[in-house]
N, C-alpha and C. Protein backbone atom coordinates (compact mmCIF):
# COMPACT_ATOMS: atom_id res chain seq x y z
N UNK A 1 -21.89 -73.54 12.03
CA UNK A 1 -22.10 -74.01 10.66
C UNK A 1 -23.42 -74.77 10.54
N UNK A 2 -23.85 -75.54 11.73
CA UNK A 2 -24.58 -76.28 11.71
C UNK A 2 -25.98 -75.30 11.69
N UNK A 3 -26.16 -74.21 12.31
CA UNK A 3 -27.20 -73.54 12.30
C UNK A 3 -27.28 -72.71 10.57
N UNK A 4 -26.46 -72.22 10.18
CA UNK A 4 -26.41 -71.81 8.74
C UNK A 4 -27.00 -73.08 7.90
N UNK A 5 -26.74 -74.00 7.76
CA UNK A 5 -27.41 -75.40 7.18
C UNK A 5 -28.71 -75.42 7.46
N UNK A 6 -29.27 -75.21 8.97
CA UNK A 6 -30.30 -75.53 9.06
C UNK A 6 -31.67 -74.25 8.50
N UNK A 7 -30.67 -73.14 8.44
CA UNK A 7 -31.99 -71.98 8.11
C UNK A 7 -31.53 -72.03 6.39
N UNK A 8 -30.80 -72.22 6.04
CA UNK A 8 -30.52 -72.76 4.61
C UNK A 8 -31.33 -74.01 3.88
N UNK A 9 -31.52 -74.83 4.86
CA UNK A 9 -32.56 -76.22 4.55
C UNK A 9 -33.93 -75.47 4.60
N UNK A 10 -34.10 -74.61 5.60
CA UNK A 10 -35.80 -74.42 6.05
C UNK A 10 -35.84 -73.13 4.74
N UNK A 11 -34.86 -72.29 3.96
CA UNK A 11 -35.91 -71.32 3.43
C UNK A 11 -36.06 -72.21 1.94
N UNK A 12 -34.65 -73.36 1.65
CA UNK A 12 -35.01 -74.11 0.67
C UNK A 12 -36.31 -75.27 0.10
N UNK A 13 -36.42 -75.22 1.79
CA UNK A 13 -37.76 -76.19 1.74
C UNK A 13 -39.36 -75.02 1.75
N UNK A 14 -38.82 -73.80 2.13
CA UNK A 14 -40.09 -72.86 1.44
C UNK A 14 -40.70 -72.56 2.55
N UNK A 15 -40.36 -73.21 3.93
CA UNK A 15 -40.91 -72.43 5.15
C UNK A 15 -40.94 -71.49 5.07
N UNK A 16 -42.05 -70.50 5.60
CA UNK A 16 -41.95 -68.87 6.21
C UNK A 16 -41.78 -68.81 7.75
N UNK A 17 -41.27 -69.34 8.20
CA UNK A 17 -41.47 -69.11 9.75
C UNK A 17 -40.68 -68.63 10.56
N UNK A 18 -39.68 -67.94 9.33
CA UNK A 18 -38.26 -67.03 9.95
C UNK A 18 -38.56 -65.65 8.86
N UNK A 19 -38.59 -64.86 9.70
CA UNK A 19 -38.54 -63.43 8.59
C UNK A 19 -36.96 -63.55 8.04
N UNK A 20 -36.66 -62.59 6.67
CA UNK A 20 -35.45 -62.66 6.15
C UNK A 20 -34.99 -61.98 6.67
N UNK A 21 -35.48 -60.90 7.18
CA UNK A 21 -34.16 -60.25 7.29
C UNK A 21 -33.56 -60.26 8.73
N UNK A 22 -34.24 -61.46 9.36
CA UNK A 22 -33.24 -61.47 10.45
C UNK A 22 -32.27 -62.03 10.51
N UNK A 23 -30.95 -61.81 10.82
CA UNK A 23 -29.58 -62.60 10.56
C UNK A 23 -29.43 -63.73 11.16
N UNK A 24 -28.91 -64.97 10.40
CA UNK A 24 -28.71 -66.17 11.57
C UNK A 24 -28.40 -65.92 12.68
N UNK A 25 -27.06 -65.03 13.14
CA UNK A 25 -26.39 -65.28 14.20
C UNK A 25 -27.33 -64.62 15.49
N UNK A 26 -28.39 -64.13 14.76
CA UNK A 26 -29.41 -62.95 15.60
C UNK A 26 -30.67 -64.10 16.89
N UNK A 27 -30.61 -65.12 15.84
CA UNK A 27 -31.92 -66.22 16.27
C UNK A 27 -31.18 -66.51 17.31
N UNK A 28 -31.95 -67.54 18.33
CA UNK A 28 -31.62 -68.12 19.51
C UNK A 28 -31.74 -69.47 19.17
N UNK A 29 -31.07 -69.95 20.16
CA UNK A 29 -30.51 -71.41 19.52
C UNK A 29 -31.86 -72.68 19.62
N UNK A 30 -32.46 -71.97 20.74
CA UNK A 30 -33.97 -72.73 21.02
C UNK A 30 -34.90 -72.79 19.90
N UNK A 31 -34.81 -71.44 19.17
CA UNK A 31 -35.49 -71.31 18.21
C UNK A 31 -35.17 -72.14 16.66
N UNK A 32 -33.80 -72.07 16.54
CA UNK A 32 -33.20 -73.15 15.54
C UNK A 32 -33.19 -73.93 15.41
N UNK A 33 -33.45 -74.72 16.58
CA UNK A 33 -33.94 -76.22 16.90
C UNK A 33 -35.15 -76.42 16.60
N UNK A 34 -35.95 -75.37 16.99
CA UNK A 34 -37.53 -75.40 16.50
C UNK A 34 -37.46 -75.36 14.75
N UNK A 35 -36.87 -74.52 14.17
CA UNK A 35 -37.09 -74.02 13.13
C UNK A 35 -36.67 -75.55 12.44
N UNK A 36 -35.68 -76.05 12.55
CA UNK A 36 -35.11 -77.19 12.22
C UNK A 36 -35.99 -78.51 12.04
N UNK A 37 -36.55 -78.40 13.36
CA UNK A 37 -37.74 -79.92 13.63
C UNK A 37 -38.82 -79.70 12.78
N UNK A 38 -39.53 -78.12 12.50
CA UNK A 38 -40.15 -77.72 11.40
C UNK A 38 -40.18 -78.45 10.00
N UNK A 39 -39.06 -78.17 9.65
CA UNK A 39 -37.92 -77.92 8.71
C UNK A 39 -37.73 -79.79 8.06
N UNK A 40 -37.77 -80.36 8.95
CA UNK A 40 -37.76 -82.31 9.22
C UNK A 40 -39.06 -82.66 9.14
N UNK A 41 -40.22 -82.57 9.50
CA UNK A 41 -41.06 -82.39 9.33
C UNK A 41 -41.98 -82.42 8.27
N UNK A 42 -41.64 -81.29 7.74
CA UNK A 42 -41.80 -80.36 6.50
C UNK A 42 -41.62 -81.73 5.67
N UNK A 43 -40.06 -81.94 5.57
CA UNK A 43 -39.18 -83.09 4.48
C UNK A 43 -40.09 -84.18 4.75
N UNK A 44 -40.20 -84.80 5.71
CA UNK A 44 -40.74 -86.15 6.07
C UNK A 44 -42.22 -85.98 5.48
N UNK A 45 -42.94 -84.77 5.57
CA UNK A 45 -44.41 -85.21 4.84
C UNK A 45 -44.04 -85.38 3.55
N UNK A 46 -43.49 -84.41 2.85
CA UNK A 46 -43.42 -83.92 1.38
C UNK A 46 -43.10 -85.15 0.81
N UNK A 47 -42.14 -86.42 1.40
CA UNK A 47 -41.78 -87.19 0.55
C UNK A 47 -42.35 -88.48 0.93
N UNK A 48 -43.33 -88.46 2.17
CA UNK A 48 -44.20 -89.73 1.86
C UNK A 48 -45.49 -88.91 1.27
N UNK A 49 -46.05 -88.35 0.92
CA UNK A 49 -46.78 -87.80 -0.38
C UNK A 49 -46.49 -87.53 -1.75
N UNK A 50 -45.44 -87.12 -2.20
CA UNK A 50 -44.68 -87.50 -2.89
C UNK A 50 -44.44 -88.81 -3.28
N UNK A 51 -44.11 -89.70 -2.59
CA UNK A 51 -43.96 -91.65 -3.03
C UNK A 51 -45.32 -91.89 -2.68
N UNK A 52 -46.15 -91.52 -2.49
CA UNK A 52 -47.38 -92.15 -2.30
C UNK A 52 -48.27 -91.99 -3.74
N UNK A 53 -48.06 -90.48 -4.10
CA UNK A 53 -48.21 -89.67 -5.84
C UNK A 53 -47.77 -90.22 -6.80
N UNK A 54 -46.45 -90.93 -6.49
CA UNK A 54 -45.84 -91.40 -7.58
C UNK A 54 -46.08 -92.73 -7.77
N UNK A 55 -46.24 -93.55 -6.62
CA UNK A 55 -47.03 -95.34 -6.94
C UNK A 55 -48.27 -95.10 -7.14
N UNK A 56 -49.09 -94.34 -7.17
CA UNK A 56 -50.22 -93.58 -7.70
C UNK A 56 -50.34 -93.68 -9.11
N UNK A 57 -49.07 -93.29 -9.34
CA UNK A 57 -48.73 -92.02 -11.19
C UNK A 57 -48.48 -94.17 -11.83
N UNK A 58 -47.35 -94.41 -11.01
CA UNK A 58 -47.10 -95.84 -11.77
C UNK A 58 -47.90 -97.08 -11.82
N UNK A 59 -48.88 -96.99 -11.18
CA UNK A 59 -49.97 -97.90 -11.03
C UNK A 59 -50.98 -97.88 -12.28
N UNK A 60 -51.53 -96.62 -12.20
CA UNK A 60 -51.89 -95.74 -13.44
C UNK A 60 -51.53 -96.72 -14.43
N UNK A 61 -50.24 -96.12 -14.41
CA UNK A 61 -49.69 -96.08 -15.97
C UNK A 61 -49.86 -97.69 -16.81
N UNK A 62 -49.21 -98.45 -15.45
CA UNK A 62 -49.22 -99.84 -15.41
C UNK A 62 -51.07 -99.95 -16.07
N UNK A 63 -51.88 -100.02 -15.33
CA UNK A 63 -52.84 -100.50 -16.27
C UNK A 63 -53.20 -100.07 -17.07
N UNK A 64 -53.06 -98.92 -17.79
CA UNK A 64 -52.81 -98.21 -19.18
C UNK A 64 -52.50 -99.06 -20.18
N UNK A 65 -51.46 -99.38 -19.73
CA UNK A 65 -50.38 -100.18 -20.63
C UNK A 65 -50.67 -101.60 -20.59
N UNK A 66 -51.05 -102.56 -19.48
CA UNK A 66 -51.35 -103.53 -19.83
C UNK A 66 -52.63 -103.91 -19.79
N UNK A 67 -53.88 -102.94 -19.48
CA UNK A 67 -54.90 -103.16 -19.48
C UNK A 67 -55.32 -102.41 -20.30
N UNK A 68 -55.93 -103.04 -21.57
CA UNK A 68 -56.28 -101.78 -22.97
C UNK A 68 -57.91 -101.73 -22.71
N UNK A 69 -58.58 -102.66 -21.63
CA UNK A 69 -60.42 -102.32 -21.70
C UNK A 69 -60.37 -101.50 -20.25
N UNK A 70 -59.40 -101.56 -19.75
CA UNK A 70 -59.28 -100.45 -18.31
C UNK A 70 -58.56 -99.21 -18.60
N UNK A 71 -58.32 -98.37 -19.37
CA UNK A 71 -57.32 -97.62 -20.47
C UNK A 71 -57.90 -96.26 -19.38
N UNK A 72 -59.22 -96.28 -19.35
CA UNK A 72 -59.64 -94.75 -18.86
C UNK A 72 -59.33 -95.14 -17.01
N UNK A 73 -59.41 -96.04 -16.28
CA UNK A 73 -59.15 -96.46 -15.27
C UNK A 73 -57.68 -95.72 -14.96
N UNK A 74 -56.83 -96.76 -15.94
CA UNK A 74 -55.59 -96.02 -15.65
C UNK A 74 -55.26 -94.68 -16.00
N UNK A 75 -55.78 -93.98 -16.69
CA UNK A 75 -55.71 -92.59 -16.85
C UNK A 75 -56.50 -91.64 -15.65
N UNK A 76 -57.22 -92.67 -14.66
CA UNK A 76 -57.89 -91.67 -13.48
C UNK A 76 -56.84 -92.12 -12.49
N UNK A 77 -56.50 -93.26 -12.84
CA UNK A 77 -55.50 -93.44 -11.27
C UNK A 77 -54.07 -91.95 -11.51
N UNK A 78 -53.61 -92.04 -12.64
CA UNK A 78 -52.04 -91.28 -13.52
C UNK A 78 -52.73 -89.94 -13.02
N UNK A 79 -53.91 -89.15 -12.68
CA UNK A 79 -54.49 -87.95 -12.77
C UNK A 79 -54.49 -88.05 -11.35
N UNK A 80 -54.92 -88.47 -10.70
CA UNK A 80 -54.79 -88.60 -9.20
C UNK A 80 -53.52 -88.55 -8.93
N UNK A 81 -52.77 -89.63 -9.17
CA UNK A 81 -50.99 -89.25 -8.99
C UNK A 81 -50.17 -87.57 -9.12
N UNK A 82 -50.54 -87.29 -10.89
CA UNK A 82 -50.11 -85.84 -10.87
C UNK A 82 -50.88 -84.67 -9.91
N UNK A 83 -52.05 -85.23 -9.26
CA UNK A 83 -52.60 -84.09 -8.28
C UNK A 83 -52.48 -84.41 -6.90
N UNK A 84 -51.92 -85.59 -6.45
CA UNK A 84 -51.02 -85.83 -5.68
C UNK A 84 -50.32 -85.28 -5.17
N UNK A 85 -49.28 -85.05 -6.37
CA UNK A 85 -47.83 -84.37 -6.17
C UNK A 85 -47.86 -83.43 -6.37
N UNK A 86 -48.93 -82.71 -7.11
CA UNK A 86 -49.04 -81.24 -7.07
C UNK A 86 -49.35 -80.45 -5.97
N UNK A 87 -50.40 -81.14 -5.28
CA UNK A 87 -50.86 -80.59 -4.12
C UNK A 87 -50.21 -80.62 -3.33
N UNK A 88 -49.14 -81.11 -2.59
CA UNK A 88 -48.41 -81.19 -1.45
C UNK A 88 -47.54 -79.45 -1.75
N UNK A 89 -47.50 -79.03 -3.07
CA UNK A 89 -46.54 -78.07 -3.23
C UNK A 89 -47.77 -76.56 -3.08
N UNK A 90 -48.82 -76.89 -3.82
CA UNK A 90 -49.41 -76.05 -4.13
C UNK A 90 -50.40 -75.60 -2.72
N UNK A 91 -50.43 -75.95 -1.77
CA UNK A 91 -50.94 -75.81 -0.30
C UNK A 91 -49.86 -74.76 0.42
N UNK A 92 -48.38 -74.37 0.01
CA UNK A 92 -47.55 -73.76 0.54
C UNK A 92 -47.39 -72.33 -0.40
N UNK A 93 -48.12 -72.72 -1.45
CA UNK A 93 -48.25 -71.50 -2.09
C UNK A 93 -48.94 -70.13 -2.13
N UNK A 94 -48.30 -69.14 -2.56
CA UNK A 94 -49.66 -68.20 -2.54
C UNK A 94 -50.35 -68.31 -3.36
N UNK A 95 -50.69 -69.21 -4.57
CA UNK A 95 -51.63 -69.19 -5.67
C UNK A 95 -52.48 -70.28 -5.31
N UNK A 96 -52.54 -70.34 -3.86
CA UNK A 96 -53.64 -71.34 -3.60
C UNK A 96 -54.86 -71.30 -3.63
N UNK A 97 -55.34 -70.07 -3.12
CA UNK A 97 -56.64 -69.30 -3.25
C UNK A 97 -56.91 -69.66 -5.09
N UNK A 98 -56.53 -69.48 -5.63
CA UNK A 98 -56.96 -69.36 -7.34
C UNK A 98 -56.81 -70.27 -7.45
N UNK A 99 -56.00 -71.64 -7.30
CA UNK A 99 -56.22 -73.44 -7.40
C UNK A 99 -57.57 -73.83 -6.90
N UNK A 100 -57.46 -73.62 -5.85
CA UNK A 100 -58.65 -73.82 -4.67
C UNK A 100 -59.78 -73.35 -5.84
N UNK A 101 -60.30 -72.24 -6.16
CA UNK A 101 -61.49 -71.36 -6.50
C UNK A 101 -61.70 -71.92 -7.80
N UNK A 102 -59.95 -72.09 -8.75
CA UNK A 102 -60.30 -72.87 -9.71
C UNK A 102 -61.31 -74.45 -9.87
N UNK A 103 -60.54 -75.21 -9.31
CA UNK A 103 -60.93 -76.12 -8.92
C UNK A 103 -62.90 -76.50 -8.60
N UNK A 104 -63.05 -75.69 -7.71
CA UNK A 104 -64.43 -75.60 -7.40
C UNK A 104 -65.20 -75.17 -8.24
N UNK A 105 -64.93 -73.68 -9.12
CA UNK A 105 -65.16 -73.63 -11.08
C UNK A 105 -65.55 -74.74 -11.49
N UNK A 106 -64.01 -75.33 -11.62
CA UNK A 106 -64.42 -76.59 -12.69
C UNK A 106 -65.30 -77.73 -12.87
N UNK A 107 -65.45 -77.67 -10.95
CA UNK A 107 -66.53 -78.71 -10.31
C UNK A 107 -67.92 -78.42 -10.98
N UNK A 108 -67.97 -77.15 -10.69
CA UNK A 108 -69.48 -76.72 -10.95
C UNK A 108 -69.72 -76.55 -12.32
N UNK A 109 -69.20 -76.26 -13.16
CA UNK A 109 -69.02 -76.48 -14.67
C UNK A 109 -69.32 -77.95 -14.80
N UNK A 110 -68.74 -78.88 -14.30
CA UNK A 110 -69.04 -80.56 -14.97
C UNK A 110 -70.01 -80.56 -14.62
N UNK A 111 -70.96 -80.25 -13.22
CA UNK A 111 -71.80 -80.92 -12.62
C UNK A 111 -73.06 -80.13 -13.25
N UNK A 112 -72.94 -78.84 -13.99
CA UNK A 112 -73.96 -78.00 -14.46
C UNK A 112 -73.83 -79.05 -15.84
N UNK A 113 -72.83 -78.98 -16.85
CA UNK A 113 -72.86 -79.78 -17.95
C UNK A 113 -73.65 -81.31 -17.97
N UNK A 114 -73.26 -82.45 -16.69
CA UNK A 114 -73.97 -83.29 -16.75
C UNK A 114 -75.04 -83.26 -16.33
N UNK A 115 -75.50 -82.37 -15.71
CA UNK A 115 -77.31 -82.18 -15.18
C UNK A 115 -77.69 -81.53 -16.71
N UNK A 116 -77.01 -80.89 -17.29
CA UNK A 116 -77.57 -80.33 -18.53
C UNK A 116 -77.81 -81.12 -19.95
N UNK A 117 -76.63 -82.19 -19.72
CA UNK A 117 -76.81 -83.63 -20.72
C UNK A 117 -77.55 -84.67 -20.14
N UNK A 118 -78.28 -84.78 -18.96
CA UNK A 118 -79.11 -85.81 -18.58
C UNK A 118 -80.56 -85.06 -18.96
N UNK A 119 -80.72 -84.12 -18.67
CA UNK A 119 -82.01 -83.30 -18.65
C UNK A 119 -82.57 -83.29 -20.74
N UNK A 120 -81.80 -82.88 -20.88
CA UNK A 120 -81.91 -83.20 -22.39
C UNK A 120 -81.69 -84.30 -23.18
N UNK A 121 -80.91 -85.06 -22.66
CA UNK A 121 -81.44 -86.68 -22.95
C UNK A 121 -83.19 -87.10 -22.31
N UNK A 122 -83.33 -86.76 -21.20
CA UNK A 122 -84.34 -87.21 -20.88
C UNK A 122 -85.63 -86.40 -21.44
N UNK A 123 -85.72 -85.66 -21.92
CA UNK A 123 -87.04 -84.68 -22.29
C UNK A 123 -86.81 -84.36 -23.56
N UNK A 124 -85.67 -84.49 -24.17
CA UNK A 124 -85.65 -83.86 -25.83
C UNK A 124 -85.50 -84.87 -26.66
N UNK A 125 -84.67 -85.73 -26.63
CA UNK A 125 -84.60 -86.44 -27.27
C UNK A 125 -84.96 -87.30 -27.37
N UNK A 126 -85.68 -88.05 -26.27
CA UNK A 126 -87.17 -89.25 -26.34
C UNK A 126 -88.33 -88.71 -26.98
N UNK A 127 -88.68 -87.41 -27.27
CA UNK A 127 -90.02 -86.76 -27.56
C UNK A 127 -89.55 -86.86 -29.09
N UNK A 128 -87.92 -86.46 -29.53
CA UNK A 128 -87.66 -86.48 -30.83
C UNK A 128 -88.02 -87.45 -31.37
N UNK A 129 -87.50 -88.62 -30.78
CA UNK A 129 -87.51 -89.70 -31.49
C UNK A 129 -88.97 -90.62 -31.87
N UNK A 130 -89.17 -90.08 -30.66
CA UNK A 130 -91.52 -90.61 -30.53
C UNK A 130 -91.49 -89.65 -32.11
N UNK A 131 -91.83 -88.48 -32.25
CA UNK A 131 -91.79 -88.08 -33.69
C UNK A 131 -91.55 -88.59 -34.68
N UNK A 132 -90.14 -88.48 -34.58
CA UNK A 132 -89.46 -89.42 -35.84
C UNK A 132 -90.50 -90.74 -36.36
N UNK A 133 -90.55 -91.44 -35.13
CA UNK A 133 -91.11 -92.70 -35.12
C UNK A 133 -92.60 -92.67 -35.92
N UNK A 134 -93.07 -92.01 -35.07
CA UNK A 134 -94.53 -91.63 -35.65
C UNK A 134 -94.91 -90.71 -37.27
N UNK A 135 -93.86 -90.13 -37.96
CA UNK A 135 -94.15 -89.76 -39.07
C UNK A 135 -93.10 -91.18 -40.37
N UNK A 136 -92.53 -91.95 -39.51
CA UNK A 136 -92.41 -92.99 -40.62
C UNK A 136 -93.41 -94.02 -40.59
N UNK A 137 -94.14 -94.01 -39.67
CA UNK A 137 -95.26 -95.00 -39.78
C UNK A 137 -96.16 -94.38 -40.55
N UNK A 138 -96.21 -92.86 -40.62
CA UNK A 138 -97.29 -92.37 -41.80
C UNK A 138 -97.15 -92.57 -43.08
N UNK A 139 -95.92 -92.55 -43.29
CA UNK A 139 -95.25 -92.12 -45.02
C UNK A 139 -94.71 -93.52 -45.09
N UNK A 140 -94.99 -94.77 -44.73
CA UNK A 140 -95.38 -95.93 -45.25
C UNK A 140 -96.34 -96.13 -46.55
N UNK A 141 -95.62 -97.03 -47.41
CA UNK A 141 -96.84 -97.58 -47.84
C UNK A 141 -98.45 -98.06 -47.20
N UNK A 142 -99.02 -98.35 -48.11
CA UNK A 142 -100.41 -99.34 -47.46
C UNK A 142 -99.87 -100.68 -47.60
N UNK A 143 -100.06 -101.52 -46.81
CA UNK A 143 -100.34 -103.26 -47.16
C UNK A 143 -101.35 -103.38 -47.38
N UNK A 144 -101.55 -103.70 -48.53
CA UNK A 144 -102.83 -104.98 -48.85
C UNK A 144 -103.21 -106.43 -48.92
C-alpha cells in the first residue's frame, strides 16, 4: 500500500521519472525508495518557495496599504511574489521554452522602448523647445 501512495504522491507532484505505463507492482523496491526521496524533495523545495513567494506577495501588499508614497514599491515587491510562485511550477512545465522566450521578448521590448524614450528626450525635445523659446522672444513686443 505504501508503495501505491508513494507513485501516487510522485505523479501528483508532476514528476516524470517513472514512465506510465509501467505497473507499480513491476518497479523494484530500490527504485521506490528513490522515486519517493525524489518525490520529498520535490515537496520540500516547492513549499519553501512557495512561503518564501508568499511573504514576498504579503510584504508587498503590506506597504501598498500602509505606505501610500511607496505604493509602486509595494506593487514591485506583490509582482515578485506572484513570479515567485509561478516559477517554481512553471520550470516543470512544458511551456517553459515560451515563458522563458517570452520573458526575454518582453525584456528587450522595455529596454528598446527606454533607449527609445531617452534618445528622444535627449535630441528632440531640447532642440524643440530651444525653438519654441527662440520664436517667442521674436514675436515680443519692443520695450521702449
Amino acid at each position: 500500500m505504501k508503495n501505491i501512495i508513494a507513485i501516487l504522491s510522485l505523479f501528483l507532484l508532476g514528476c516524470k521519472s517513472k514512465p506510465p505505463h509501467i505497473p507499480a507492482d513491476l518497479i523494484p523496491p530500490a527504485e521506490i525508495v528513490e522515486i519517493q526521496r525524489v518525490a520529498d524533495i520535490k515537496n520540500d523545495t516547492l513549499w519553501m518557495y512557495s512561503t518564501g513567494s508568499f511573504a514576498l506577495l504579503f510584504i508587498g501588499l503590506a506597504i501598498a496599504a500602509f505606505a501610500p508614497s511607496k505604493r509602486f514599491a509595494g506593487i514591485v515587491f506583490m509582482l515578485g511574489g506572484f513570479v515567485g510562485m509561478a516559477t517554481v511550477w512553471i520550470f516543470e512545465s512544458e511551456w517553459f521554452p515560451w515563458v522563458a522566450g517570452g520573458t526575454v521578448g518582453f525584456i528587450i521590448l522595455n529596454a528598446l522602448a527606454f533607449a527609445w524614450v531617452k534618445v528622444y528626450q535627449t535630441y528632440f525635445s531640447s532642440s524643440k523647445q530651444e525653438e519654441c523659446s527662440k520664436c517667442k522672444a521674436d514675436d515680443s513686443p519692443p520695450q521702449s
